[in-house]
N, C-alpha and C. Protein backbone atom coordinates (compact mmCIF):
# COMPACT_ATOMS: atom_id res chain seq x y z
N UNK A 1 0.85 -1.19 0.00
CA UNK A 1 0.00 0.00 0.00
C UNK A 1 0.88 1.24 0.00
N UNK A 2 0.79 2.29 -1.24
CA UNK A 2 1.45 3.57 -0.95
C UNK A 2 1.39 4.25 0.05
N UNK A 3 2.14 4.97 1.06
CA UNK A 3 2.20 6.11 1.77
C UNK A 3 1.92 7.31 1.74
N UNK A 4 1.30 7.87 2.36
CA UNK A 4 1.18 9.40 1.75
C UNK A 4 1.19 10.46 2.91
N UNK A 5 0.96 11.57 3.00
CA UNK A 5 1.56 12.50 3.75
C UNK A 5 0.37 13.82 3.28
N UNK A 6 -0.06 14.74 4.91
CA UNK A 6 -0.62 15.46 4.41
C UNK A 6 0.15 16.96 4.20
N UNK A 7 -0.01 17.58 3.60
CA UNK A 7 1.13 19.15 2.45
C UNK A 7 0.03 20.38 3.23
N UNK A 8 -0.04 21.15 3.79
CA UNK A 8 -0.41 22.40 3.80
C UNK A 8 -0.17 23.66 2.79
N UNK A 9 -1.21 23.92 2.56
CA UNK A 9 -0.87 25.81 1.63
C UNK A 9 -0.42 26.54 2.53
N UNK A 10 -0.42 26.40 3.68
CA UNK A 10 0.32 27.54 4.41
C UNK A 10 1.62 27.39 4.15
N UNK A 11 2.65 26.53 3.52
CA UNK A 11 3.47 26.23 3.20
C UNK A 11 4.48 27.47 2.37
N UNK A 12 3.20 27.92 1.75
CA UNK A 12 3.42 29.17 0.77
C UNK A 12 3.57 30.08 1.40
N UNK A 13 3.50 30.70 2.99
CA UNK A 13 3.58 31.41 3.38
C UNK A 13 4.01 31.38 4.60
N UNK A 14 4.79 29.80 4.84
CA UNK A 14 6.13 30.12 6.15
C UNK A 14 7.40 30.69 5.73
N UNK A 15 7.74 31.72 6.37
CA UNK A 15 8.98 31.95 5.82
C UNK A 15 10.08 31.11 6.28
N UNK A 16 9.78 30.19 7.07
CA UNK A 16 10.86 28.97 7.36
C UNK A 16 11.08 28.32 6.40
N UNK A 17 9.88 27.96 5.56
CA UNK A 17 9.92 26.96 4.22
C UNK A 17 10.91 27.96 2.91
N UNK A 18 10.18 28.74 2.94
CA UNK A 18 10.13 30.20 2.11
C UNK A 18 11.72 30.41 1.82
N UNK A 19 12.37 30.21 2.92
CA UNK A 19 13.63 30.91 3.35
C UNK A 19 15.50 29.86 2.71
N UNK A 20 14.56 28.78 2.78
CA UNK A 20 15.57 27.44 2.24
C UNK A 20 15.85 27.32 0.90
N UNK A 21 17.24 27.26 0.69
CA UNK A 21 17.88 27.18 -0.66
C UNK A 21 16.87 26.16 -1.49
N UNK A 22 17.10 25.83 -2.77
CA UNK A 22 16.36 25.01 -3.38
C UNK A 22 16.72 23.21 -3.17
N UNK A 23 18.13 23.36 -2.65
CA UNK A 23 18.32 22.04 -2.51
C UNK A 23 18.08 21.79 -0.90
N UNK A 24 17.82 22.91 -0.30
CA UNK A 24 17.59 22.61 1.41
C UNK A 24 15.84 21.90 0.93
N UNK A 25 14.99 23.02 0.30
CA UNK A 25 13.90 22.60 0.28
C UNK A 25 13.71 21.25 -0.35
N UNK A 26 14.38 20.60 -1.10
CA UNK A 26 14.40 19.47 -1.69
C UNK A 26 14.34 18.71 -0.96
N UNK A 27 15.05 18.50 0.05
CA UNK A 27 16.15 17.53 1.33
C UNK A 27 14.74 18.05 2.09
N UNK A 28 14.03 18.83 2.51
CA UNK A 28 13.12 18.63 3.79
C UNK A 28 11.72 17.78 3.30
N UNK A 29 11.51 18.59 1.81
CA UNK A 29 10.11 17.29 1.04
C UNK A 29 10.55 15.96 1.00
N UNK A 30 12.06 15.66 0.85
CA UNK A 30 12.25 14.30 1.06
C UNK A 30 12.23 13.68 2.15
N UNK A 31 12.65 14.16 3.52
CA UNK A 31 12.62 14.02 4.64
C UNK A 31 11.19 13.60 4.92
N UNK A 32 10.48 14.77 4.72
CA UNK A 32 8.94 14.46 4.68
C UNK A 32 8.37 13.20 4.34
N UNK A 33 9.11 12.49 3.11
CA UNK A 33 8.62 11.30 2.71
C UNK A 33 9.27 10.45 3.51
N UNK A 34 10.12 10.43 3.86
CA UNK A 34 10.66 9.56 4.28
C UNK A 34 10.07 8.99 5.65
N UNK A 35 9.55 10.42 6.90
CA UNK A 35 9.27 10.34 7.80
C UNK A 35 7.90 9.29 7.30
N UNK A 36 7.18 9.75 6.24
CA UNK A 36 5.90 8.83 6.33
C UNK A 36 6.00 7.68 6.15
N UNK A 37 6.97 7.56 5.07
CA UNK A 37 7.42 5.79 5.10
C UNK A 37 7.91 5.22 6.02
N UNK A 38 8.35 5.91 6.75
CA UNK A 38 8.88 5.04 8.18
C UNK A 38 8.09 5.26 9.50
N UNK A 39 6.45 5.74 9.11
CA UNK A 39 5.29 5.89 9.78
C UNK A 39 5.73 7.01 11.33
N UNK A 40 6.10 7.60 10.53
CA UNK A 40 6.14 9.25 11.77
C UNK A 40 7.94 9.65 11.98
N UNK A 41 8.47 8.38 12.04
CA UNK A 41 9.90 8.62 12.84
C UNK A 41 10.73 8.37 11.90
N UNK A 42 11.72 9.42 11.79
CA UNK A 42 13.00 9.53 10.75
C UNK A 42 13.55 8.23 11.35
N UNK A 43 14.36 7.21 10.39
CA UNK A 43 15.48 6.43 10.38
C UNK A 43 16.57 7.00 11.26
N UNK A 44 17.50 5.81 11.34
CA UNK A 44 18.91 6.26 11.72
C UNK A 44 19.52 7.25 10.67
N UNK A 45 20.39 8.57 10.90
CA UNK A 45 21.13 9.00 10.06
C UNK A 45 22.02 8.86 9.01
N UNK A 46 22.69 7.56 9.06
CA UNK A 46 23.26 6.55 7.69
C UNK A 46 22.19 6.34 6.89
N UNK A 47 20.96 5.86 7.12
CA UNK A 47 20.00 5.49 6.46
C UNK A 47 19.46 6.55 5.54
N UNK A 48 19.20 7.76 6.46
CA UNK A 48 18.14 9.00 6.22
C UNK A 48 19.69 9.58 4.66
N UNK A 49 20.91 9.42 4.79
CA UNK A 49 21.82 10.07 4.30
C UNK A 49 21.91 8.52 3.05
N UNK A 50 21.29 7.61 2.80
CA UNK A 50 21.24 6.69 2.01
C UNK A 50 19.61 7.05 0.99
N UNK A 51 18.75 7.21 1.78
CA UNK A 51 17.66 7.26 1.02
C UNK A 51 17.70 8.86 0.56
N UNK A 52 18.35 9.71 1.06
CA UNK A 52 18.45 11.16 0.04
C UNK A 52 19.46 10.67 -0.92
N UNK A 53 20.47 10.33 -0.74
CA UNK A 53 21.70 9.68 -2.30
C UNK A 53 22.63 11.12 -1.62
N UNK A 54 23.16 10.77 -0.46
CA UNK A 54 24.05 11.69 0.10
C UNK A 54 25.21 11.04 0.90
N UNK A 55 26.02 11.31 0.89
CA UNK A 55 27.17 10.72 2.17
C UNK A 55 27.15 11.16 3.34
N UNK A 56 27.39 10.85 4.76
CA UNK A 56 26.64 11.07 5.25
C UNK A 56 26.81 12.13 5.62
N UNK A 57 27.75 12.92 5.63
CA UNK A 57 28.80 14.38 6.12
C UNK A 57 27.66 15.67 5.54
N UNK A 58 27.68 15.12 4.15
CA UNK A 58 26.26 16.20 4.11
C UNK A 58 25.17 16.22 4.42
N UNK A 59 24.84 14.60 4.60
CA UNK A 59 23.11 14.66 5.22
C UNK A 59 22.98 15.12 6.50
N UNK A 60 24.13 15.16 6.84
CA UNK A 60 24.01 15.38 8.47
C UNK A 60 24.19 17.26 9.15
N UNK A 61 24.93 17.63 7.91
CA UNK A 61 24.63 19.11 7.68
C UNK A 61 23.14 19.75 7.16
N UNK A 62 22.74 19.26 6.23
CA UNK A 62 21.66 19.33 6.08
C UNK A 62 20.68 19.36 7.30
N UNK A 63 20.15 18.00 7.95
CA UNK A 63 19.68 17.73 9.29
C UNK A 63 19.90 19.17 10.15
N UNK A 64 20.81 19.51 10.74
CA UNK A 64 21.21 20.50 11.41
C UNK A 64 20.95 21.66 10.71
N UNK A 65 20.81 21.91 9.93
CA UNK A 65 20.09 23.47 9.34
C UNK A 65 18.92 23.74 9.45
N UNK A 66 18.19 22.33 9.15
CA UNK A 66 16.65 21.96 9.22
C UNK A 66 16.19 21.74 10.76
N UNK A 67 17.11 21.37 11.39
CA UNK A 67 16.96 22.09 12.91
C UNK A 67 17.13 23.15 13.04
N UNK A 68 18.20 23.69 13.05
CA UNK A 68 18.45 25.18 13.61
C UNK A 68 17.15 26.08 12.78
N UNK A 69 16.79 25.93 11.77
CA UNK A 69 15.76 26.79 11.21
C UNK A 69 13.88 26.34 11.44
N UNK A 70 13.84 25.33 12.49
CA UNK A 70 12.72 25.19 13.28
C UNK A 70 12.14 24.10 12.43
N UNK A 71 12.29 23.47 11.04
CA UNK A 71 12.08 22.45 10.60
C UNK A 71 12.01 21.21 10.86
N UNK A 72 12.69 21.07 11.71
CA UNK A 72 12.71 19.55 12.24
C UNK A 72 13.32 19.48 14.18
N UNK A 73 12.68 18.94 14.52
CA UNK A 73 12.97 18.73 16.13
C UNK A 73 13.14 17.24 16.66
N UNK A 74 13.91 17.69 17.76
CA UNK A 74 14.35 16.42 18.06
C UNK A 74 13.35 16.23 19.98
N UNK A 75 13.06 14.49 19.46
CA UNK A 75 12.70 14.27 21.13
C UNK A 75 13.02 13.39 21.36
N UNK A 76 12.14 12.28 22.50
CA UNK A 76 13.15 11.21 22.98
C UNK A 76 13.20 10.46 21.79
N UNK A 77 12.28 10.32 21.09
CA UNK A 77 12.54 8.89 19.76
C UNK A 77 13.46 9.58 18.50
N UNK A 78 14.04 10.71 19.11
CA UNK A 78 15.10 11.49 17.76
C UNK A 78 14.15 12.51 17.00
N UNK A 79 14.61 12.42 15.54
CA UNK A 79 14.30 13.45 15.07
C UNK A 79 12.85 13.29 14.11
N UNK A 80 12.18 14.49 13.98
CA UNK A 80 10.87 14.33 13.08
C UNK A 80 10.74 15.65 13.13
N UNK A 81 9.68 15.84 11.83
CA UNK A 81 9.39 17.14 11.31
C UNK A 81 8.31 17.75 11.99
N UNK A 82 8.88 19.19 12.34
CA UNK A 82 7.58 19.23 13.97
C UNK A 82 6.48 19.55 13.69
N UNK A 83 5.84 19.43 14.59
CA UNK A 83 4.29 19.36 14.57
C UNK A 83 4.25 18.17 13.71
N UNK A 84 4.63 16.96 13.45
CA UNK A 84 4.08 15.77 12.54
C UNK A 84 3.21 15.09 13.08
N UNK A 85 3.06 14.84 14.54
CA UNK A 85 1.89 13.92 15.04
C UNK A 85 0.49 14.85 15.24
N UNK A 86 0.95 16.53 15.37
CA UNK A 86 -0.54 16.71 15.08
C UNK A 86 -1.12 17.18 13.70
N UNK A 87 -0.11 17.52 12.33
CA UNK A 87 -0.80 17.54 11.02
C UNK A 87 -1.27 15.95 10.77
N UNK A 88 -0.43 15.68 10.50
CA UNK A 88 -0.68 13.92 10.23
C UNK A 88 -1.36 13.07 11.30
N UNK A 89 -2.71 13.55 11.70
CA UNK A 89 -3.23 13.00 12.62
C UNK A 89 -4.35 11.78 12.68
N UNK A 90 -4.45 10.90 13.59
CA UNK A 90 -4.59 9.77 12.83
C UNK A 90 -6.04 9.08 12.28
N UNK A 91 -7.16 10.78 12.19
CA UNK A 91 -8.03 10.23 11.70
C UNK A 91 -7.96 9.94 10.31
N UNK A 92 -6.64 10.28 9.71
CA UNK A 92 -6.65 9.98 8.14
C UNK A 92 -6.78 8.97 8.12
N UNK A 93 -6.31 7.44 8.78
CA UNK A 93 -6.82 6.06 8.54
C UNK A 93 -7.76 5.98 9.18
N UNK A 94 -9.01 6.25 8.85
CA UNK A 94 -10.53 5.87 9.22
C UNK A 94 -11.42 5.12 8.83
N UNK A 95 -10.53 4.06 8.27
CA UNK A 95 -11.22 2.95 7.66
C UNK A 95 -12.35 2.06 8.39
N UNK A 96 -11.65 1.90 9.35
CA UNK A 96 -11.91 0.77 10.41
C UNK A 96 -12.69 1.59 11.14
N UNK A 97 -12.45 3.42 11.42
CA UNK A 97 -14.09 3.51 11.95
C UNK A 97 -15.41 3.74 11.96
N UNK A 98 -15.12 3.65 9.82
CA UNK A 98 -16.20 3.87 9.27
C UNK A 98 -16.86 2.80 8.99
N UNK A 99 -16.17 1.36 9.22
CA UNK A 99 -16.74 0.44 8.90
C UNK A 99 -17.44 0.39 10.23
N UNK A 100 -16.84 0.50 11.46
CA UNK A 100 -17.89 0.26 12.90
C UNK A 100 -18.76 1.04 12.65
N UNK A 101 -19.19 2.46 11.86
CA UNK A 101 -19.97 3.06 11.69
C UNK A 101 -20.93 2.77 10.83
N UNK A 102 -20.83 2.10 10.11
CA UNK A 102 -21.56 1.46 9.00
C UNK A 102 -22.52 0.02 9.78
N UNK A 103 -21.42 -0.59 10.74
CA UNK A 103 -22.54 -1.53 11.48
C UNK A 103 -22.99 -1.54 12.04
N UNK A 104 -22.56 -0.04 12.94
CA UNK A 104 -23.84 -0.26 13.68
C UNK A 104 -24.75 0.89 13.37
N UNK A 105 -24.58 1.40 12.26
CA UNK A 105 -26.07 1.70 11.42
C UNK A 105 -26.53 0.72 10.67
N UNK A 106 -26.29 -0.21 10.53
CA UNK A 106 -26.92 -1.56 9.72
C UNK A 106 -27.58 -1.54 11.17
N UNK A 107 -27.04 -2.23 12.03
CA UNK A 107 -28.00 -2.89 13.47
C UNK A 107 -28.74 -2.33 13.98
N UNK A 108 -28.93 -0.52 13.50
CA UNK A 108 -30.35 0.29 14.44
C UNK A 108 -31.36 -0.05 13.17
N UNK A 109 -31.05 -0.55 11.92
CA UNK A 109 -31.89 -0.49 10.97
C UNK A 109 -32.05 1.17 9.84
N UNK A 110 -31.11 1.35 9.87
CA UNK A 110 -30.68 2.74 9.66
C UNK A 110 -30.33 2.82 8.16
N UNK A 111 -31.23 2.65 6.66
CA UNK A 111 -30.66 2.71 5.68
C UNK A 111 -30.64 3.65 4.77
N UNK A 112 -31.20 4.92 5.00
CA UNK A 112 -31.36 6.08 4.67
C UNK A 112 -30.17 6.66 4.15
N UNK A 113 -29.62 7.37 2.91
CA UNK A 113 -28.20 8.50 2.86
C UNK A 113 -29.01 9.70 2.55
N UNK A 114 -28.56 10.33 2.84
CA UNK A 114 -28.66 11.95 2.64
C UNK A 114 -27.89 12.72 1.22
N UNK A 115 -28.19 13.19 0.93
CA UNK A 115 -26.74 14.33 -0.26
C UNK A 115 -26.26 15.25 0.47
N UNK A 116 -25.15 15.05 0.71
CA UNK A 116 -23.60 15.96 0.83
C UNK A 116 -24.23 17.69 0.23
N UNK A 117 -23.96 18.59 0.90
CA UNK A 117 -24.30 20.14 0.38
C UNK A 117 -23.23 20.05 -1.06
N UNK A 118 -24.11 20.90 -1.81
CA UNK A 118 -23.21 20.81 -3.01
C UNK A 118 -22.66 19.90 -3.78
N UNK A 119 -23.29 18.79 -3.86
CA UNK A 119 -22.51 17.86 -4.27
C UNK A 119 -22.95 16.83 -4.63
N UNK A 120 -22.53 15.70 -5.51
CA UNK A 120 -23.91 14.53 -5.21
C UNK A 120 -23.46 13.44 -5.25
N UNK A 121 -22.10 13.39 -4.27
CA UNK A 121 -22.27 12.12 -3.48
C UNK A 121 -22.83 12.07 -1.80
N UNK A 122 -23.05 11.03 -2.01
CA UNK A 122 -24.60 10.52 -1.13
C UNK A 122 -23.88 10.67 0.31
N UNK A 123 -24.13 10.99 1.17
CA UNK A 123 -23.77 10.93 2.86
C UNK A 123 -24.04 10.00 3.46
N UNK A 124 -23.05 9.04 4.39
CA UNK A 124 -24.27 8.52 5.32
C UNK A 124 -24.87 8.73 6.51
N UNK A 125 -25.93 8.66 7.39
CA UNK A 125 -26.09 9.48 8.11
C UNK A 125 -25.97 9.17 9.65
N UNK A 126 -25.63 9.64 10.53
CA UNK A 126 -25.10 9.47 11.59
C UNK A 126 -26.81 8.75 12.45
N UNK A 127 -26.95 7.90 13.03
CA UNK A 127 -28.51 7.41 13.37
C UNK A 127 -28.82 8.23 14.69
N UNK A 128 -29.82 8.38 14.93
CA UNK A 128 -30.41 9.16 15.80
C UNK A 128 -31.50 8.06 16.82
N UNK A 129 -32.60 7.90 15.44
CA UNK A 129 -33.39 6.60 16.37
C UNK A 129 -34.01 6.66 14.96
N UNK A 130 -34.67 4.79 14.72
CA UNK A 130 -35.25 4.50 13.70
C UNK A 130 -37.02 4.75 13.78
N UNK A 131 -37.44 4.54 12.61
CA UNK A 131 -38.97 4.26 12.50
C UNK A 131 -39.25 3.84 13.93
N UNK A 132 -38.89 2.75 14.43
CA UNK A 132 -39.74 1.82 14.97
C UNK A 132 -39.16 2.41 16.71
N UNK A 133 -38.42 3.41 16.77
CA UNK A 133 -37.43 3.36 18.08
C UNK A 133 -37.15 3.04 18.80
N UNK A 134 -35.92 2.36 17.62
CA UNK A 134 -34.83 1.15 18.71
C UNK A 134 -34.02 1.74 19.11
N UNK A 135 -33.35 2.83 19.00
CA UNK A 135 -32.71 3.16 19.46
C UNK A 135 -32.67 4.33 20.69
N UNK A 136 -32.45 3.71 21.89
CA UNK A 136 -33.07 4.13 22.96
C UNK A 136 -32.42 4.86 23.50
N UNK A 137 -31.34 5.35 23.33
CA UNK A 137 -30.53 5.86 23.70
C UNK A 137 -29.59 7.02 22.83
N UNK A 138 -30.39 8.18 21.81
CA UNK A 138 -29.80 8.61 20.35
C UNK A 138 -28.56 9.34 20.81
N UNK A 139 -28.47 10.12 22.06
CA UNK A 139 -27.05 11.26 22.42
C UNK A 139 -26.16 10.08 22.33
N UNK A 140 -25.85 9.00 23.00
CA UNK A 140 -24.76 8.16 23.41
C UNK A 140 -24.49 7.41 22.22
N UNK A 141 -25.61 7.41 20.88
CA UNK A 141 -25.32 6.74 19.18
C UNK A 141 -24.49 7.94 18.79
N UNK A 142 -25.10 8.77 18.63
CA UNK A 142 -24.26 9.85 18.64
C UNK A 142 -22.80 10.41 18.87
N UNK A 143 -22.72 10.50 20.24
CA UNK A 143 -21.66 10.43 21.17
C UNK A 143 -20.49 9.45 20.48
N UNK A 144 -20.91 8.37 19.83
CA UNK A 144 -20.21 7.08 19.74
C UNK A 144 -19.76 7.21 18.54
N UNK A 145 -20.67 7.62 17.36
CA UNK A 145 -20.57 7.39 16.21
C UNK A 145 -19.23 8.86 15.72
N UNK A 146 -19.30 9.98 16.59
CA UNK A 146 -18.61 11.17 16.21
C UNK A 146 -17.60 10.73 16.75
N UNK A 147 -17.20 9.85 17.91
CA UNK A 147 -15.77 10.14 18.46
C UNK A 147 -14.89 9.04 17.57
N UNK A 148 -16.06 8.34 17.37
CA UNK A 148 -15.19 6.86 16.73
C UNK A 148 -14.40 7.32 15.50
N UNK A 149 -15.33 8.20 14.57
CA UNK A 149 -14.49 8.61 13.40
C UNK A 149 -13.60 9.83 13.29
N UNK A 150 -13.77 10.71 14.25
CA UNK A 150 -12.64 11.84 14.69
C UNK A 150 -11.85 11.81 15.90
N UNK A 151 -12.06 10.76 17.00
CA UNK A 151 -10.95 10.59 18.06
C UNK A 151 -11.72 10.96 19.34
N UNK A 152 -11.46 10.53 20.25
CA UNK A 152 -11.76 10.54 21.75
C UNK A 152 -11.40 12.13 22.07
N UNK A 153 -9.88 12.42 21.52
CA UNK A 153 -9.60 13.66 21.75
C UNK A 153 -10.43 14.80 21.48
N UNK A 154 -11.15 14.66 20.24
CA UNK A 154 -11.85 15.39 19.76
C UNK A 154 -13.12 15.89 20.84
N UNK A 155 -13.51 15.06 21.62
CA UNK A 155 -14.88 15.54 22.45
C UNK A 155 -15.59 16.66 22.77
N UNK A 156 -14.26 17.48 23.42
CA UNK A 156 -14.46 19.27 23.85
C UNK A 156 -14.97 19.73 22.03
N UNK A 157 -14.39 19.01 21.11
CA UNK A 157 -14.67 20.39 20.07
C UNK A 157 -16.01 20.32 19.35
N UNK A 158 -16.46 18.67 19.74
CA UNK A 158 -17.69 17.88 19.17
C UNK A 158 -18.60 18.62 19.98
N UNK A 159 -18.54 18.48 21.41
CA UNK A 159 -19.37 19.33 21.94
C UNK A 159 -19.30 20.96 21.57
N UNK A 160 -18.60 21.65 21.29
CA UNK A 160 -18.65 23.13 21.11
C UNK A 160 -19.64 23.07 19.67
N UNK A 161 -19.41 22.29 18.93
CA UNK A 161 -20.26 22.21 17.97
C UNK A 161 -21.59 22.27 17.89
N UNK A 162 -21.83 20.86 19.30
CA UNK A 162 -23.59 20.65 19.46
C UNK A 162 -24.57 22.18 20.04
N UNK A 163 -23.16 22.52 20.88
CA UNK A 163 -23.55 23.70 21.51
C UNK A 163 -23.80 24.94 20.59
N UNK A 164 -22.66 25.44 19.70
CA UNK A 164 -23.04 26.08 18.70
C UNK A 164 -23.95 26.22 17.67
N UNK A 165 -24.38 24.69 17.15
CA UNK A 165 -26.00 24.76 16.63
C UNK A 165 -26.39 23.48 16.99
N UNK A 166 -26.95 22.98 16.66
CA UNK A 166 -27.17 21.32 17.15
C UNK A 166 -26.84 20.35 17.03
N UNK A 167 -27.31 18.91 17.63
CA UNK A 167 -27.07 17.93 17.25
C UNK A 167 -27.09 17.44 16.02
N UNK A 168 -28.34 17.76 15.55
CA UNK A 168 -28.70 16.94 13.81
C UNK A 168 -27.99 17.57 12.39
N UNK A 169 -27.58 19.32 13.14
CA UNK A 169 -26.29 19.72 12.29
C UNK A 169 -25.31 19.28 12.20
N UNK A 170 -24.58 18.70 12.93
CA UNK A 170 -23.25 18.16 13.83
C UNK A 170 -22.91 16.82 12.95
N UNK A 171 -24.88 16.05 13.00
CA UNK A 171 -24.29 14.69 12.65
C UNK A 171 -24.22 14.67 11.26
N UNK A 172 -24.93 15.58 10.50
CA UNK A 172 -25.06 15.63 9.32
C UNK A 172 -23.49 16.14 8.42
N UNK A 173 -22.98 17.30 9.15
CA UNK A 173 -21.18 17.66 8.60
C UNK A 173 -20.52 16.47 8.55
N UNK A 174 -20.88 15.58 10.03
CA UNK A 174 -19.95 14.57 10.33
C UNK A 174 -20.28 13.38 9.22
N UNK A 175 -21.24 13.16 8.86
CA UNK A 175 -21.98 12.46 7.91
C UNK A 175 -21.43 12.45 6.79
N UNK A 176 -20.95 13.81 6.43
CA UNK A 176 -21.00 14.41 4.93
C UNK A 176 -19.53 14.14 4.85
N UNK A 177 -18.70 14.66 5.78
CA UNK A 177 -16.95 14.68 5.92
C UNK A 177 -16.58 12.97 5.70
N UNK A 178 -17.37 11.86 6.48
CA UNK A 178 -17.07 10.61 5.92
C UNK A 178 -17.60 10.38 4.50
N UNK A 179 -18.48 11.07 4.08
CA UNK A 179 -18.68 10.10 2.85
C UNK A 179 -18.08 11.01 1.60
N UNK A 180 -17.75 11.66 1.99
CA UNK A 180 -16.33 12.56 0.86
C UNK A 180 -15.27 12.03 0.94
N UNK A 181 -15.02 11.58 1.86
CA UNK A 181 -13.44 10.96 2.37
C UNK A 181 -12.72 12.16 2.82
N UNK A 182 -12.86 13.02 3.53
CA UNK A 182 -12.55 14.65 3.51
C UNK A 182 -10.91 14.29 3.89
N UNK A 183 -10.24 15.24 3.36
CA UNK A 183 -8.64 14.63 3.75
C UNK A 183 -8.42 15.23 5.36
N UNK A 184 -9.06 16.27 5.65
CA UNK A 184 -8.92 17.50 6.77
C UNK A 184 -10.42 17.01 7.50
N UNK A 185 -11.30 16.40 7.93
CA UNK A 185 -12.28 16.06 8.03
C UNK A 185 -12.65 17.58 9.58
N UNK A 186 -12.35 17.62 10.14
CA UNK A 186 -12.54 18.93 10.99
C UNK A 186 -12.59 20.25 10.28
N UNK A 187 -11.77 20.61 9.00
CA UNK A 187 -11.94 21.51 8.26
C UNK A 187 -13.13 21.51 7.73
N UNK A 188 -13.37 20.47 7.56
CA UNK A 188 -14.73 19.83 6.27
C UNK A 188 -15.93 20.21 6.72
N UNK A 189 -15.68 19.55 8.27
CA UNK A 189 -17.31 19.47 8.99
C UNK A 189 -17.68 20.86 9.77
N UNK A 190 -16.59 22.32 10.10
CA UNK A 190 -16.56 22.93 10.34
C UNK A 190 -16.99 24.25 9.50
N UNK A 191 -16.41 23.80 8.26
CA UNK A 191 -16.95 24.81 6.71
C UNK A 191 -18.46 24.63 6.03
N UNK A 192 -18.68 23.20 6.57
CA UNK A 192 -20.35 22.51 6.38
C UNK A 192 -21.23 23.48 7.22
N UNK A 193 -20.85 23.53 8.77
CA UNK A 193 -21.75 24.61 9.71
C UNK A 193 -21.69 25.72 9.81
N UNK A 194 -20.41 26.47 9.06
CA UNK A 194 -20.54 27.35 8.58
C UNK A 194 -21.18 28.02 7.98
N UNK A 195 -21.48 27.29 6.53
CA UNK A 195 -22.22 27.28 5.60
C UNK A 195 -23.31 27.61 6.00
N UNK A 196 -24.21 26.13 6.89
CA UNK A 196 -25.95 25.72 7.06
C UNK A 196 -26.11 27.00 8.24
N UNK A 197 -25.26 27.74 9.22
CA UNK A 197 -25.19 28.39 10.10
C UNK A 197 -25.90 27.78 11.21
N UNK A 198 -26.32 28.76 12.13
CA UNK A 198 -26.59 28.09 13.80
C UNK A 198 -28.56 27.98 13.13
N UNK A 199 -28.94 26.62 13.62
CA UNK A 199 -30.21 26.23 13.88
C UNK A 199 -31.00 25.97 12.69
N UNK A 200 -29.82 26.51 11.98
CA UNK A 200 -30.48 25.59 10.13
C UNK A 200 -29.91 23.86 9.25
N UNK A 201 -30.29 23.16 10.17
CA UNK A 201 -29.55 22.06 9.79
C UNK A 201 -29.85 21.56 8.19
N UNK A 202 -28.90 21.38 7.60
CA UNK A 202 -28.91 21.52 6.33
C UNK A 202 -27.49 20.44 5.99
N UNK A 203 -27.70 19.27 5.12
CA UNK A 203 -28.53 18.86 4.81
C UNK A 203 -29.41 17.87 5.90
N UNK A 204 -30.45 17.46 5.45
CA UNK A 204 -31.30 16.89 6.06
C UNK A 204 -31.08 16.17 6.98
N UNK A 205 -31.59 15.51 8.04
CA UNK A 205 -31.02 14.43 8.48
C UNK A 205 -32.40 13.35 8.71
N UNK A 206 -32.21 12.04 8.16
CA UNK A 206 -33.46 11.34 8.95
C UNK A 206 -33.40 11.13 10.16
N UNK A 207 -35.16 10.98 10.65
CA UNK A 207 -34.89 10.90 12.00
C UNK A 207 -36.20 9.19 12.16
């Protein structure tokens, strides 16, 4: 399976990035790859100075510029490009919690999709309670279904959300951000309530 890595546009406007010769900037996008192929954490330095096609005297100059110029930091597991565990954060593999999301909207009886604002692929929709209401409990489906696919961590911001307009807005962004595959899925579901604003839930949600 390929690797991949998420790139910011603000990129265009750090002057840390901004500021690096053309072959510094070369050596940090590679770094970049490298860190993802080796799932967050740079290699040993022979290695990291093997997979650029460098000896190691320069990779290791390199390294140290890309420190000293705030590019790369070092902690206890060595070196990585900072801030990497929170851009590259790990709801990008959400495979596995869209599939728990998928079953246990199969098991409330939940087969309804919605359309995505703007767009026309289909949403699916976060369950609330069915026709027949089985589901006896909709905040804690809820509760379950949002943290599973954006993180436990996420809670405080899930709630600022419900609080800011509602629940059936909330589940519907969150709805819409999985079935886009959103790469930024907090950007996604945040620009969605934007959009529908406070107390206009938009798009629909079944209930």
């Amino acid at each position: 399976m390929s690797q991949w890595f998420r790139m910011y546009a603000e990129v265009l406007d750090d002057p840390k990035v901004q500021r690096l010769n053309g072959e510094d900037f070369k050596g940090w996008v590679n770094i970049l790859c490298l860190t993802a192929k080796h799932n967050g954490a740079l290699p040993a330095a022979s290695d990291i100075a093997f997979a650029l096609r460098m000896d190691d005297k320069k990779a290791g100059k390199l390294l140290q510029r890309l420190v000293s110029c705030g590019l790369l930091v070092e902690d206890e597991t060595g070196l990585k490009p900072n801030k990497w565990d929170t851009r590259q954060y790990k709801s990008d593999v959400s495979t596995s919690r869209v599939k728990r999301f998928r079953e246990r909207s199969k098991k409330q009886g939940e087969t309804e999709s919605e359309t995505a604002p703007d767009t026309e692929t289909e949403a699916e929709v976060i369950p609330f309670s069915n026709e027949n209401g089985s589901a006896s409990d909709p905040d804690k489906v809820f509760w379950d279904s949002a943290k599973a696919f954006l993180g436990a961590s996420k809670a405080s911001l899930i709630g600022k959300w419900v609080s800011q307009h509602d629940r059936p807005s909330v589940a519907a962004a969150i709805a819409s951000a999985q079935a886009e595959r959103a790469v930024d899925p907090i950007a996604f579901i945040e620009g969605v309530l934007r959009k529908n604003g406070p107390g206009r839930p938009k798009p629909r949600i079944a209930i």
